[in-house]
C-alpha atoms as a PDB file:
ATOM      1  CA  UNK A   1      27.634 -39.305 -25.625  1.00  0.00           C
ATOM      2  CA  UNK A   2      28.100 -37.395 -22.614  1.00  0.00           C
ATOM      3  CA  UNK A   3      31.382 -35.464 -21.180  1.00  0.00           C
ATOM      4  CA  UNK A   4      32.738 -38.158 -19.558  1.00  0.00           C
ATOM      5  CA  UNK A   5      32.601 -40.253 -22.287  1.00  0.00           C
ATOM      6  CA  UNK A   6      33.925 -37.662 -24.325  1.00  0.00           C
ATOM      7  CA  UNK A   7      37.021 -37.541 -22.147  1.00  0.00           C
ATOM      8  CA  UNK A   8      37.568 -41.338 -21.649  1.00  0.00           C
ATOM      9  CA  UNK A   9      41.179 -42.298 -21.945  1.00  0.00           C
ATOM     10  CA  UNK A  10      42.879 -39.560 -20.527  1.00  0.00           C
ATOM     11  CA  UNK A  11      43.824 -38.378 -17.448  1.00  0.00           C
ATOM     12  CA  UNK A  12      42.946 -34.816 -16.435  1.00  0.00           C
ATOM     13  CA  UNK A  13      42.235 -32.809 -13.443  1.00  0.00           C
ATOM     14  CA  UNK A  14      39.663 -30.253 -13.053  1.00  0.00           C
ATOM     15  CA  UNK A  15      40.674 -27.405 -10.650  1.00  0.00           C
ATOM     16  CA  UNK A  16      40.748 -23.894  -9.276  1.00  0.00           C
ATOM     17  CA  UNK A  17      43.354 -21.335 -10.141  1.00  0.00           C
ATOM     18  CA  UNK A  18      44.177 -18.179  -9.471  1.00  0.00           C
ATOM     19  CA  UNK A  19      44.065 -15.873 -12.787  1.00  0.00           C
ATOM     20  CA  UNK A  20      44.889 -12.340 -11.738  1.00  0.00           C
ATOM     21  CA  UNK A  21      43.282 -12.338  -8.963  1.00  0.00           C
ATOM     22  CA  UNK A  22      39.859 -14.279 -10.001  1.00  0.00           C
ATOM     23  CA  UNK A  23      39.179 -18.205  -9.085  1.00  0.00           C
ATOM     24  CA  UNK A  24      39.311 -19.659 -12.444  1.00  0.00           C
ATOM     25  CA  UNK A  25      37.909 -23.104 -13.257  1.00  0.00           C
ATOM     26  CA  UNK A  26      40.242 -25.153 -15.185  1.00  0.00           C
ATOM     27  CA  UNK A  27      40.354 -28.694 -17.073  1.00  0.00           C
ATOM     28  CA  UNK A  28      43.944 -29.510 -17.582  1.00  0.00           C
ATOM     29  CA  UNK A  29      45.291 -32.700 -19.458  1.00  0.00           C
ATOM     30  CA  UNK A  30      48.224 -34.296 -21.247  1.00  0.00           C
ATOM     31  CA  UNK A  31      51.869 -32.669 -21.420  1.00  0.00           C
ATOM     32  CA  UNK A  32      53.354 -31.604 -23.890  1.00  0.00           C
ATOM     33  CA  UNK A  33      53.373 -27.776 -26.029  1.00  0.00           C
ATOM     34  CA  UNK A  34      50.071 -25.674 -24.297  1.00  0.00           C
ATOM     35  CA  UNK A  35      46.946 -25.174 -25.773  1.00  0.00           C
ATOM     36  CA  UNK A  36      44.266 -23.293 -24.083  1.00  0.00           C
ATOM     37  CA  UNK A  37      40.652 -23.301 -25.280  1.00  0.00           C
ATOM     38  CA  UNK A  38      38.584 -20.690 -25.101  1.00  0.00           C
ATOM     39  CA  UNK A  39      34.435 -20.831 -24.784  1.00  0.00           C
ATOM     40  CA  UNK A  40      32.311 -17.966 -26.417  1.00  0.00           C
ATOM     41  CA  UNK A  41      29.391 -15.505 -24.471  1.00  0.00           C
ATOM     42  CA  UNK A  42      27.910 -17.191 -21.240  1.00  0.00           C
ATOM     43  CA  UNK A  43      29.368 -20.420 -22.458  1.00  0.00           C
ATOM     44  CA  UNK A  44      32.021 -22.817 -20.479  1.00  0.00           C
ATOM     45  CA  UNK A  45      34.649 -25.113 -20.401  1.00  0.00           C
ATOM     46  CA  UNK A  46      32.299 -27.853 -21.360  1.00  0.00           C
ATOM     47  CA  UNK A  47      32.582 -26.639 -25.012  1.00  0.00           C
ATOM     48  CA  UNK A  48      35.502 -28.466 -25.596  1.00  0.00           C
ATOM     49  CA  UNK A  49      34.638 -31.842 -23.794  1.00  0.00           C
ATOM     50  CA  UNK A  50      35.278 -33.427 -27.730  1.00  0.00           C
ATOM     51  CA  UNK A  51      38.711 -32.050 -28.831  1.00  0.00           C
ATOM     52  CA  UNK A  52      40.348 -32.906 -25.682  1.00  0.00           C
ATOM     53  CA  UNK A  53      41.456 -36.739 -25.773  1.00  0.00           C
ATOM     54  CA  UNK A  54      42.966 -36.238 -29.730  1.00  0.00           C
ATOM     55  CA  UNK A  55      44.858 -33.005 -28.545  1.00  0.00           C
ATOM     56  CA  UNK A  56      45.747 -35.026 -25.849  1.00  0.00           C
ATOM     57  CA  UNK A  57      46.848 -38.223 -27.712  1.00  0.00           C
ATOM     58  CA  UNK A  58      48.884 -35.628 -29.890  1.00  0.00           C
ATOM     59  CA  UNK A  59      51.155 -34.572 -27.578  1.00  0.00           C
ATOM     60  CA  UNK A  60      49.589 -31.309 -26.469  1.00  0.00           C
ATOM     61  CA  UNK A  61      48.686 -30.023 -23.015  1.00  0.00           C
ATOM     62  CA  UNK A  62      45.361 -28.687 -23.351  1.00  0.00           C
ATOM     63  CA  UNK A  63      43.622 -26.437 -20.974  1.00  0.00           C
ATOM     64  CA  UNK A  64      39.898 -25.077 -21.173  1.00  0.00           C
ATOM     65  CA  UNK A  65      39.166 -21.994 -18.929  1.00  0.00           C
ATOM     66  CA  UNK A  66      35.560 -20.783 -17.806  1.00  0.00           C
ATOM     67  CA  UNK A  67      36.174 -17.369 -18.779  1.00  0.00           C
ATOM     68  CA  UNK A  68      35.935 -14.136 -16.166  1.00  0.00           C
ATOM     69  CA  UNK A  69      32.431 -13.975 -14.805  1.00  0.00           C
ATOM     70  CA  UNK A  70      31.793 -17.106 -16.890  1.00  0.00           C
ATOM     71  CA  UNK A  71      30.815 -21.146 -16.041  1.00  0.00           C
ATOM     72  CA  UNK A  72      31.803 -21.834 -12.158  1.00  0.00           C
ATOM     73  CA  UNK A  73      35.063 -18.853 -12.384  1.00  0.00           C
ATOM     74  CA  UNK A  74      34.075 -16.165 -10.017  1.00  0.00           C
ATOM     75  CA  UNK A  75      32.006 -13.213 -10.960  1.00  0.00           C
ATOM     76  CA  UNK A  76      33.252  -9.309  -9.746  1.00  0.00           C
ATOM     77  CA  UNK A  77      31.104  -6.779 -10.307  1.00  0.00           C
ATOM     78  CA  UNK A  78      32.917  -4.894 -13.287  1.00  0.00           C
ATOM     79  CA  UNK A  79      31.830  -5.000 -16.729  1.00  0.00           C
ATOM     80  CA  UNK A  80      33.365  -7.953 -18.441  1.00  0.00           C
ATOM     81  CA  UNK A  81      35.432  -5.970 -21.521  1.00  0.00           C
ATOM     82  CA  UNK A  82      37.208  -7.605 -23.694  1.00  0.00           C
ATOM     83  CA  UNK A  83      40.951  -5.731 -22.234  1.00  0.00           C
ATOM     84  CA  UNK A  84      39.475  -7.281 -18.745  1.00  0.00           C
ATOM     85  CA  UNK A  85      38.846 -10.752 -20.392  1.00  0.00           C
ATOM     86  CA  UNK A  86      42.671 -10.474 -22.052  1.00  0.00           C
ATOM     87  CA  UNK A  87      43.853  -9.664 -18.712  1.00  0.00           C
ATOM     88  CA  UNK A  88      42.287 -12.868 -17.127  1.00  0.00           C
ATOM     89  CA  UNK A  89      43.605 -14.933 -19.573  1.00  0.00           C
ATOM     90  CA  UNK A  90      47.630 -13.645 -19.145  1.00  0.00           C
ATOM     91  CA  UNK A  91      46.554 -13.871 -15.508  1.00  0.00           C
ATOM     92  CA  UNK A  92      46.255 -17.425 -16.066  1.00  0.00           C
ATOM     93  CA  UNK A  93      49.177 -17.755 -18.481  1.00  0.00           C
ATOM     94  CA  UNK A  94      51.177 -16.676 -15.807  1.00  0.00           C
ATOM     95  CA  UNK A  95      49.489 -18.681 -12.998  1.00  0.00           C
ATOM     96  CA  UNK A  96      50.003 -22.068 -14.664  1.00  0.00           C
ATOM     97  CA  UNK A  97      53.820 -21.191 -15.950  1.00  0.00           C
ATOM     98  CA  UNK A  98      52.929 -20.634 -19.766  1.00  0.00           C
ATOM     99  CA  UNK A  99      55.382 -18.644 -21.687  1.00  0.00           C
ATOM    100  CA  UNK A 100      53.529 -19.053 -25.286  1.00  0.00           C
ATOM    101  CA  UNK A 101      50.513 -20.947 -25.807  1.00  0.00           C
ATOM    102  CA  UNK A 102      48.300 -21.801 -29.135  1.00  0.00           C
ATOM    103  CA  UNK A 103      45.259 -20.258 -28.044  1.00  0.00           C
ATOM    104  CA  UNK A 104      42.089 -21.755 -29.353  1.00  0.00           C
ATOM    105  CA  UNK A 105      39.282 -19.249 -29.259  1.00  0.00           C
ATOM    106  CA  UNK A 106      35.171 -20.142 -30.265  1.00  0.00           C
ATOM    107  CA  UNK A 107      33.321 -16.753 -30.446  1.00  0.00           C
ATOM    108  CA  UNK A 108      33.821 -14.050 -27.061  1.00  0.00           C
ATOM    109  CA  UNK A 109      36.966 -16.350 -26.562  1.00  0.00           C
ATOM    110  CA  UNK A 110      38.068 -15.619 -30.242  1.00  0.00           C
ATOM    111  CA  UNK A 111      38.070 -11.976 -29.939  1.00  0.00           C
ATOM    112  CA  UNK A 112      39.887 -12.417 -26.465  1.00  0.00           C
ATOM    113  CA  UNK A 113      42.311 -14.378 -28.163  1.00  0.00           C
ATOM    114  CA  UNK A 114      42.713 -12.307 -31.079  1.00  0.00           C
ATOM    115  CA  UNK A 115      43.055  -8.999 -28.800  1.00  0.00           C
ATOM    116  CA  UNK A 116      45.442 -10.665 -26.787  1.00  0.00           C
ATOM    117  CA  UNK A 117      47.636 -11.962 -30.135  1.00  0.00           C
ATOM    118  CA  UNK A 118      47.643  -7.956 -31.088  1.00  0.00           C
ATOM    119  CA  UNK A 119      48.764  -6.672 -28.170  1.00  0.00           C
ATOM    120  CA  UNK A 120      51.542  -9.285 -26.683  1.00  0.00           C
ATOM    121  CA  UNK A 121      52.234 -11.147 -29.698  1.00  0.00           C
ATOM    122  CA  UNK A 122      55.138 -13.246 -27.894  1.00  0.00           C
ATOM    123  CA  UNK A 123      52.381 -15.460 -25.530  1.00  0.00           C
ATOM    124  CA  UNK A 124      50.687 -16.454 -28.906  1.00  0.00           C
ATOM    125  CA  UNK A 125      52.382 -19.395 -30.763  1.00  0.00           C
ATOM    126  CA  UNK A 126      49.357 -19.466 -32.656  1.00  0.00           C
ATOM    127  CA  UNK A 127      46.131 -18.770 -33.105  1.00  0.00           C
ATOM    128  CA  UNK A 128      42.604 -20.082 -33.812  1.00  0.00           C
ATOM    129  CA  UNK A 129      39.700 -17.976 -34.872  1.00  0.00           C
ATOM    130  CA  UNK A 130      37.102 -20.483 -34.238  1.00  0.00           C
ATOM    131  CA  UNK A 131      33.489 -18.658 -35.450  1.00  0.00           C
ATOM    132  CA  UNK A 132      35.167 -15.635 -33.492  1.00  0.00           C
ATOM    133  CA  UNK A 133      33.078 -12.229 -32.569  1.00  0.00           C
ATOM    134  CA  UNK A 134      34.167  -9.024 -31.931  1.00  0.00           C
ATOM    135  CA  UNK A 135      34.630  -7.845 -35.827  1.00  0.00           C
ATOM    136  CA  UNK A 136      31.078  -6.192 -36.432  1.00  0.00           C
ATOM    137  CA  UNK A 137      28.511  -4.328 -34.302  1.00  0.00           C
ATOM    138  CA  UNK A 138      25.089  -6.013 -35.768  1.00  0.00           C
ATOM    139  CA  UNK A 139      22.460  -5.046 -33.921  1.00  0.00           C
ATOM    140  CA  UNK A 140      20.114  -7.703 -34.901  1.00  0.00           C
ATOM    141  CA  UNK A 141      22.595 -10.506 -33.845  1.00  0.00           C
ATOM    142  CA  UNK A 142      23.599  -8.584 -30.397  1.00  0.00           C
ATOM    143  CA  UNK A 143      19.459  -8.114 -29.398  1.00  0.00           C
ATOM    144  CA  UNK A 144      19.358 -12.160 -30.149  1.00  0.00           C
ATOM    145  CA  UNK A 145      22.171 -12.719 -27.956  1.00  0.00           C
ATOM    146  CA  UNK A 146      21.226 -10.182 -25.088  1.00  0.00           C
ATOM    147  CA  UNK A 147      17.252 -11.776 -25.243  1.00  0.00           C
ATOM    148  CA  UNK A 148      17.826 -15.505 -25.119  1.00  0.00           C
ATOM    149  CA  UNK A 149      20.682 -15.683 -22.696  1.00  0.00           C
ATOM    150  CA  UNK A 150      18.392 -13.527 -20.327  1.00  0.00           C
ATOM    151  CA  UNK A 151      15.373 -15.494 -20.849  1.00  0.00           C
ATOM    152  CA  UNK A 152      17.489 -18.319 -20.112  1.00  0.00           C
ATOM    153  CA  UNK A 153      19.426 -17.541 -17.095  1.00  0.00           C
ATOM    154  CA  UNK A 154      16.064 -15.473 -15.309  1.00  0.00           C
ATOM    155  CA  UNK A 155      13.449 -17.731 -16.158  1.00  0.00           C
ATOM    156  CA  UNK A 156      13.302 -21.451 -14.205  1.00  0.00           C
ATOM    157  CA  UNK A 157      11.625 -23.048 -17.520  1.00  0.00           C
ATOM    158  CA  UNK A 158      14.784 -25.376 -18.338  1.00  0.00           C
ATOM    159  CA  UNK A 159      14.094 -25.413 -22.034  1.00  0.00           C
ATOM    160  CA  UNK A 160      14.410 -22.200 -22.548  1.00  0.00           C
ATOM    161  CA  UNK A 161      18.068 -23.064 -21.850  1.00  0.00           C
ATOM    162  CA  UNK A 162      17.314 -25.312 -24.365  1.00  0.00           C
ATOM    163  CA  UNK A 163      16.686 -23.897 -27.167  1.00  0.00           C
ATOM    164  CA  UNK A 164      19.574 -21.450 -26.458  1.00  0.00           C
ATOM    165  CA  UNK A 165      21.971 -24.246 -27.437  1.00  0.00           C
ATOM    166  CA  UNK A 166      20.214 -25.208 -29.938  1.00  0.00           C
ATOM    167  CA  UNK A 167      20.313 -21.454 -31.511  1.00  0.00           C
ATOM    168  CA  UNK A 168      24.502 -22.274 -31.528  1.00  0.00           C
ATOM    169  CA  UNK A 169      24.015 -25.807 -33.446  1.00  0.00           C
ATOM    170  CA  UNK A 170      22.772 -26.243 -37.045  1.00  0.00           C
ATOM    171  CA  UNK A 171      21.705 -29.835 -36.050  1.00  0.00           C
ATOM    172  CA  UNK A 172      20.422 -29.558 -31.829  1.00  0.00           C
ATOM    173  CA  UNK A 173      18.918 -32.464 -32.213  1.00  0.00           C
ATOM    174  CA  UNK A 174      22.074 -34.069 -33.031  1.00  0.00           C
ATOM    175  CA  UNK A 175      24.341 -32.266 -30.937  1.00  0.00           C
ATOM    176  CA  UNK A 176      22.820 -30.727 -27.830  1.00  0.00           C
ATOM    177  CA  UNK A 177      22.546 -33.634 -25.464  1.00  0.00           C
ATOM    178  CA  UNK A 178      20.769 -32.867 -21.973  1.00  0.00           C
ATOM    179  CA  UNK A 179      23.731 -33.699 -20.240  1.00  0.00           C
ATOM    180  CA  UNK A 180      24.844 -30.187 -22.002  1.00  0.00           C
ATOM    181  CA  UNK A 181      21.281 -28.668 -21.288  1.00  0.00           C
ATOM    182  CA  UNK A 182      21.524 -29.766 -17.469  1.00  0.00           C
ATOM    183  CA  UNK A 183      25.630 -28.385 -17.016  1.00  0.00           C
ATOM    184  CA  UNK A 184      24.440 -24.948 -18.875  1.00  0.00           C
ATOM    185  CA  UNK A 185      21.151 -24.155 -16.837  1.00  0.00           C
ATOM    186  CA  UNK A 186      22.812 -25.129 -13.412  1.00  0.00           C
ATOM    187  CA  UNK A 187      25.417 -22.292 -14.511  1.00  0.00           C
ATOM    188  CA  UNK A 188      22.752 -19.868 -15.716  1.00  0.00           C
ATOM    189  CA  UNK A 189      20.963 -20.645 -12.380  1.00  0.00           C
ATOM    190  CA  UNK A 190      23.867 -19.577  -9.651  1.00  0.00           C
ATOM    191  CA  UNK A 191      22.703 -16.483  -7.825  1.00  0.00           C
ATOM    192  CA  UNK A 192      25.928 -15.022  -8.645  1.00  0.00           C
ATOM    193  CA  UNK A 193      25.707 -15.418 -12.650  1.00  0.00           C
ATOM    194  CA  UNK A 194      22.043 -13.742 -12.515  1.00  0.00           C
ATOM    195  CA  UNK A 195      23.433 -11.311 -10.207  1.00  0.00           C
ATOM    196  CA  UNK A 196      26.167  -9.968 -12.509  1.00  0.00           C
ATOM    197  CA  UNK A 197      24.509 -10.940 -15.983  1.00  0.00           C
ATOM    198  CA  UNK A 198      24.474  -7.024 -16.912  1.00  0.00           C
ATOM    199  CA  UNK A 199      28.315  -7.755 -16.694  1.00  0.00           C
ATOM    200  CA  UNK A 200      28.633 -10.381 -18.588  1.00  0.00           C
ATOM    201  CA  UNK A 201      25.998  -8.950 -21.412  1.00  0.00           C
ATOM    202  CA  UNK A 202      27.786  -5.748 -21.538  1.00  0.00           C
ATOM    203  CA  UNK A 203      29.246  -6.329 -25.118  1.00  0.00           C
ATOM    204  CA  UNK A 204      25.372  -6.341 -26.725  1.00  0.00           C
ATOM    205  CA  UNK A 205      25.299  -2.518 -25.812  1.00  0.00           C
ATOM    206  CA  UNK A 206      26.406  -0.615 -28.967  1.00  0.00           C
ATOM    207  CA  UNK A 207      28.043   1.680 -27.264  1.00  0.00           C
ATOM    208  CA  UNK A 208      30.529  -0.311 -25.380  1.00  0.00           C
ATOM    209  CA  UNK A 209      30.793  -3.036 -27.959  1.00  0.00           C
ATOM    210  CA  UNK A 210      32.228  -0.277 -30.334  1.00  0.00           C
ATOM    211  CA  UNK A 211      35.216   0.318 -27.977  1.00  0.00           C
ATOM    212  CA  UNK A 212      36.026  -2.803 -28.074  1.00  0.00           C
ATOM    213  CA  UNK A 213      35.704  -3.711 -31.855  1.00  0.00           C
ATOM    214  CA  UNK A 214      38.303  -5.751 -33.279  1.00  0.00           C
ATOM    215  CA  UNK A 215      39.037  -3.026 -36.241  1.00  0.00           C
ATOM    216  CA  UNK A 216      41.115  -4.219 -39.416  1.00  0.00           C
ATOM    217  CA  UNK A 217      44.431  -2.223 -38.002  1.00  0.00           C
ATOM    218  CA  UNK A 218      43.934  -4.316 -34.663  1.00  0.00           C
ATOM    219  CA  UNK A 219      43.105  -7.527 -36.668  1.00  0.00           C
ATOM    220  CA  UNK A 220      46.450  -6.300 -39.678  1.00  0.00           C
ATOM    221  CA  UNK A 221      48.762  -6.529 -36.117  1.00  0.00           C
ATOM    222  CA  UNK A 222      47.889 -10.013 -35.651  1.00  0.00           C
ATOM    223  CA  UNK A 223      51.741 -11.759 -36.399  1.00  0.00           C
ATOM    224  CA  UNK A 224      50.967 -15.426 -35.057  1.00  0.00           C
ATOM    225  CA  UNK A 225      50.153 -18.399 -37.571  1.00  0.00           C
ATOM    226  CA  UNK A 226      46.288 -17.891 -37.699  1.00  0.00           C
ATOM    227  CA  UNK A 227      43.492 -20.313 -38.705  1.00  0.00           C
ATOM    228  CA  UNK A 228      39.860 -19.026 -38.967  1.00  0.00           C
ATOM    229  CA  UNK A 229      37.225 -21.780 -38.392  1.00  0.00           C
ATOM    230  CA  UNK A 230      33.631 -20.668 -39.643  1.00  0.00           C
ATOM    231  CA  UNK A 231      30.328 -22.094 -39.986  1.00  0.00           C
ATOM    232  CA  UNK A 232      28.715 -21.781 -42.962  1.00  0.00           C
ATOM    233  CA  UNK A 233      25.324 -21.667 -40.771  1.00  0.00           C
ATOM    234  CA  UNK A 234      26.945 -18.952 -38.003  1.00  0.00           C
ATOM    235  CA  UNK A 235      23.662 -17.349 -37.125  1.00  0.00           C
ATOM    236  CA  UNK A 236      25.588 -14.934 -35.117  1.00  0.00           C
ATOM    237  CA  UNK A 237      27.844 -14.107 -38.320  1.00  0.00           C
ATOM    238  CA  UNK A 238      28.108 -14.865 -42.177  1.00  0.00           C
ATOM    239  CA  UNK A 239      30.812 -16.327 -44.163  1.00  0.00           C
ATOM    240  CA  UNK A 240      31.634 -13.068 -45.424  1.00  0.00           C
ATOM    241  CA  UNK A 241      32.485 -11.901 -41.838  1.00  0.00           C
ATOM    242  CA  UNK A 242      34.956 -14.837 -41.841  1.00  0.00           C
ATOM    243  CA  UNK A 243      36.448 -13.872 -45.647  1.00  0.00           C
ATOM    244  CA  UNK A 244      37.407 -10.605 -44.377  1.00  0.00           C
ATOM    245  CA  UNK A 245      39.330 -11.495 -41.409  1.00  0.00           C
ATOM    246  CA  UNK A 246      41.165 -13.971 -43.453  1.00  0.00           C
ATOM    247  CA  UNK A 247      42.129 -10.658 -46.192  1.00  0.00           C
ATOM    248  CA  UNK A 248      43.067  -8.715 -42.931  1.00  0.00           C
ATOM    249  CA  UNK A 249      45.377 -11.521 -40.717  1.00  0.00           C
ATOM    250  CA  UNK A 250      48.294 -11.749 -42.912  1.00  0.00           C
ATOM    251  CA  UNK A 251      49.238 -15.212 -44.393  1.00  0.00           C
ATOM    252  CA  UNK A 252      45.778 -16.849 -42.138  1.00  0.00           C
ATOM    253  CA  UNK A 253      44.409 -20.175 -43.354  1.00  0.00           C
ATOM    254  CA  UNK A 254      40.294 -20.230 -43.500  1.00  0.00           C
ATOM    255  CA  UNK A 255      38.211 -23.498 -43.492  1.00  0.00           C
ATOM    256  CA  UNK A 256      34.428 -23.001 -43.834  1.00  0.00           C
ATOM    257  CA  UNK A 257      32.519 -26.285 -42.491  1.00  0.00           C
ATOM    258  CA  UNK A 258      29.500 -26.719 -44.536  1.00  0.00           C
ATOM    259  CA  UNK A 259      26.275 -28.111 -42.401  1.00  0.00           C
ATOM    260  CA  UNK A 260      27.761 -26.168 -39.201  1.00  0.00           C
ATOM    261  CA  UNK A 261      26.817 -23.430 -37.005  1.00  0.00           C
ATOM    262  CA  UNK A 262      28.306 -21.565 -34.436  1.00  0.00           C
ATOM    263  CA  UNK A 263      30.562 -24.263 -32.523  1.00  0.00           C
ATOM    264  CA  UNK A 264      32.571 -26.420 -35.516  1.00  0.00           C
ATOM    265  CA  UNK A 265      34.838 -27.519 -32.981  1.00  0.00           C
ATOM    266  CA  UNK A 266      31.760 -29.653 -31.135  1.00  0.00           C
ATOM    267  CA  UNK A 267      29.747 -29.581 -34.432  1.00  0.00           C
ATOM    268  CA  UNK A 268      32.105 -31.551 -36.599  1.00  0.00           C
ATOM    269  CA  UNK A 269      34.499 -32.318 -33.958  1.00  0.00           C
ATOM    270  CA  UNK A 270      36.411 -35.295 -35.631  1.00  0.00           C
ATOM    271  CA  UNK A 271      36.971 -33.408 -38.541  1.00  0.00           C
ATOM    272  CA  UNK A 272      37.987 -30.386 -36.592  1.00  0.00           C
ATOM    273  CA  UNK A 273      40.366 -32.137 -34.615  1.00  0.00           C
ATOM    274  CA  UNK A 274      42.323 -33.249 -37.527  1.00  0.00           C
ATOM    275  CA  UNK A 275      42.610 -29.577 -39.002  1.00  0.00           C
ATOM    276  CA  UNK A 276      44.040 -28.043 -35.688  1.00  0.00           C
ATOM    277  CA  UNK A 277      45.882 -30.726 -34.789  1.00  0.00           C
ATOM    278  CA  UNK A 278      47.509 -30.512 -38.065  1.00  0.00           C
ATOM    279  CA  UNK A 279      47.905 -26.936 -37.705  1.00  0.00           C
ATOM    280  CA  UNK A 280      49.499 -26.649 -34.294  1.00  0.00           C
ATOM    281  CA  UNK A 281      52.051 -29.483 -35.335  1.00  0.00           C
ATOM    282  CA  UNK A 282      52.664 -27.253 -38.000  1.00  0.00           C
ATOM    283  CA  UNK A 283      53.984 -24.539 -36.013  1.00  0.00           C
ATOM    284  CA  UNK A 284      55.975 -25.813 -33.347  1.00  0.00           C
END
């Protein structure tokens, strides 16, 4: 399988917009209620290459973003914290019309999603916490994020890009393709992404990571319909991590995919699909 077999059957249009300001890449497809997808740390649009033709064929007009500083969106030279992420985001809200939206957020682009649902609660119709970050400050896990993304985007050895995919997936084998290798090191490889790495890395430092926890009174403020996707092999956060979310976002739903990693949506994508498919049509 490769993206473009993944998005056979539909039409959709990849382009620029302007997001507050910042060049934004953008796949867009289908009409219908909007639902914008949201990629994790130093990850892209590409992310969500298998959920779009069943959101599609549902009804939905789905959107995936490369976030600010992120995939082929532009790159100022500002620390990327999560307010300036949330900001980018509305930015593009607004850009592209969007009132409300069911955000769809996998890791970075769960806590930007979550952030966002806590502090303007009317642009969320709801929310998914898909393997989200942003809830803990483990060192361990931020070290193995800040060394293998660096390694990968600095160093010209392609499998080091590799086997930073294959860190996300409990089965690489199975579900990194090359295709996915190829898109991810051209990315890592722009002069602008090495350029402004620091930037995009900046939530591994404790210190600024801690200003921009997602604490249980920001996480308690959280009013939209939520569902919490986890992994029940996260190795960048345990099902525990996911349990207490779900005690502290009144009224959330939590599925746990066994066999699974860090991306569920890509991981077990048919069986994803279903669930927030389900749960959008749910909340209309």
């Amino acid at each position: 399988m490769t993206v473009w077999t993944d998005l056979t059957g539909i039409d959709f249009d990849v382009r620029t917009v302007e997001a507050a300001g910042v060049p934004t890449r953008a796949l867009i497809a289908g009409d219908g209620p909007d639902v914008v997808f949201l990629h994790g740390t130093s990850g892209h649009l590409e992310a969500f290459s298998r959920n779009f033709v069943p959101h599609v064929s549902a009804g939905l007009r789905c959107h995936a973003i490369d976030a600010l500083g992120h995939g082929y969106t532009a790159k100022p030279d500002y620390p990327y914290e999560i307010p300036r992420y949330v900001e980018h985001l509305v930015g593009y809200l607004d850009a592209m019309g969007i009132a409300r939206a069911h955000l769809v957020g996998e890791s970075l682009g769960g806590w930007t999603a979550g952030w966002l649902a806590s502090e303007q609660p009317d642009r969320v119709q709801t929310l998914q916490l898909v393997a989200a970050g942003g809830t803990k400050a483990n060192p361990e896990v931020m070290e193995r994020i800040k060394a293998t993304t660096t390694r990968a985007a600095l160093d010209e050895d392609m499998s080091l890009t590799r086997d930073r995919l294959h860190l996300l997936m409990h089965d690489g084998e199975r579900d990194v393709s090359e295709e996915l290798v190829e898109i991810r090191y051209r990315i890592y490889h722009q002069p602008e992404f090495q350029q402004n790495l620091h930037n995009l890395l900046c939530l591994q430092e404790m210190d600024v990571r801690q200003r921009n926890l997602m604490r249980p009174e920001r996480l308690q403020r959280i009013a939209a319909p939520t569902l919490i996707v986890w992994g029940s092999q996260n190795p960048f956060g345990d099902v525990p991590e996911a349990q207490r979310m779900h005690e502290l976002v009144e009224g959330s739903e939590l599925k746990i995919f066994n066999n699974c990693g860090h991306w569920p949506q890509h991981e077990h994508a048919e069986e994803y699909n279903r669930l927030s498919i389900d749960f959008i049509a749910s909340h209309p």
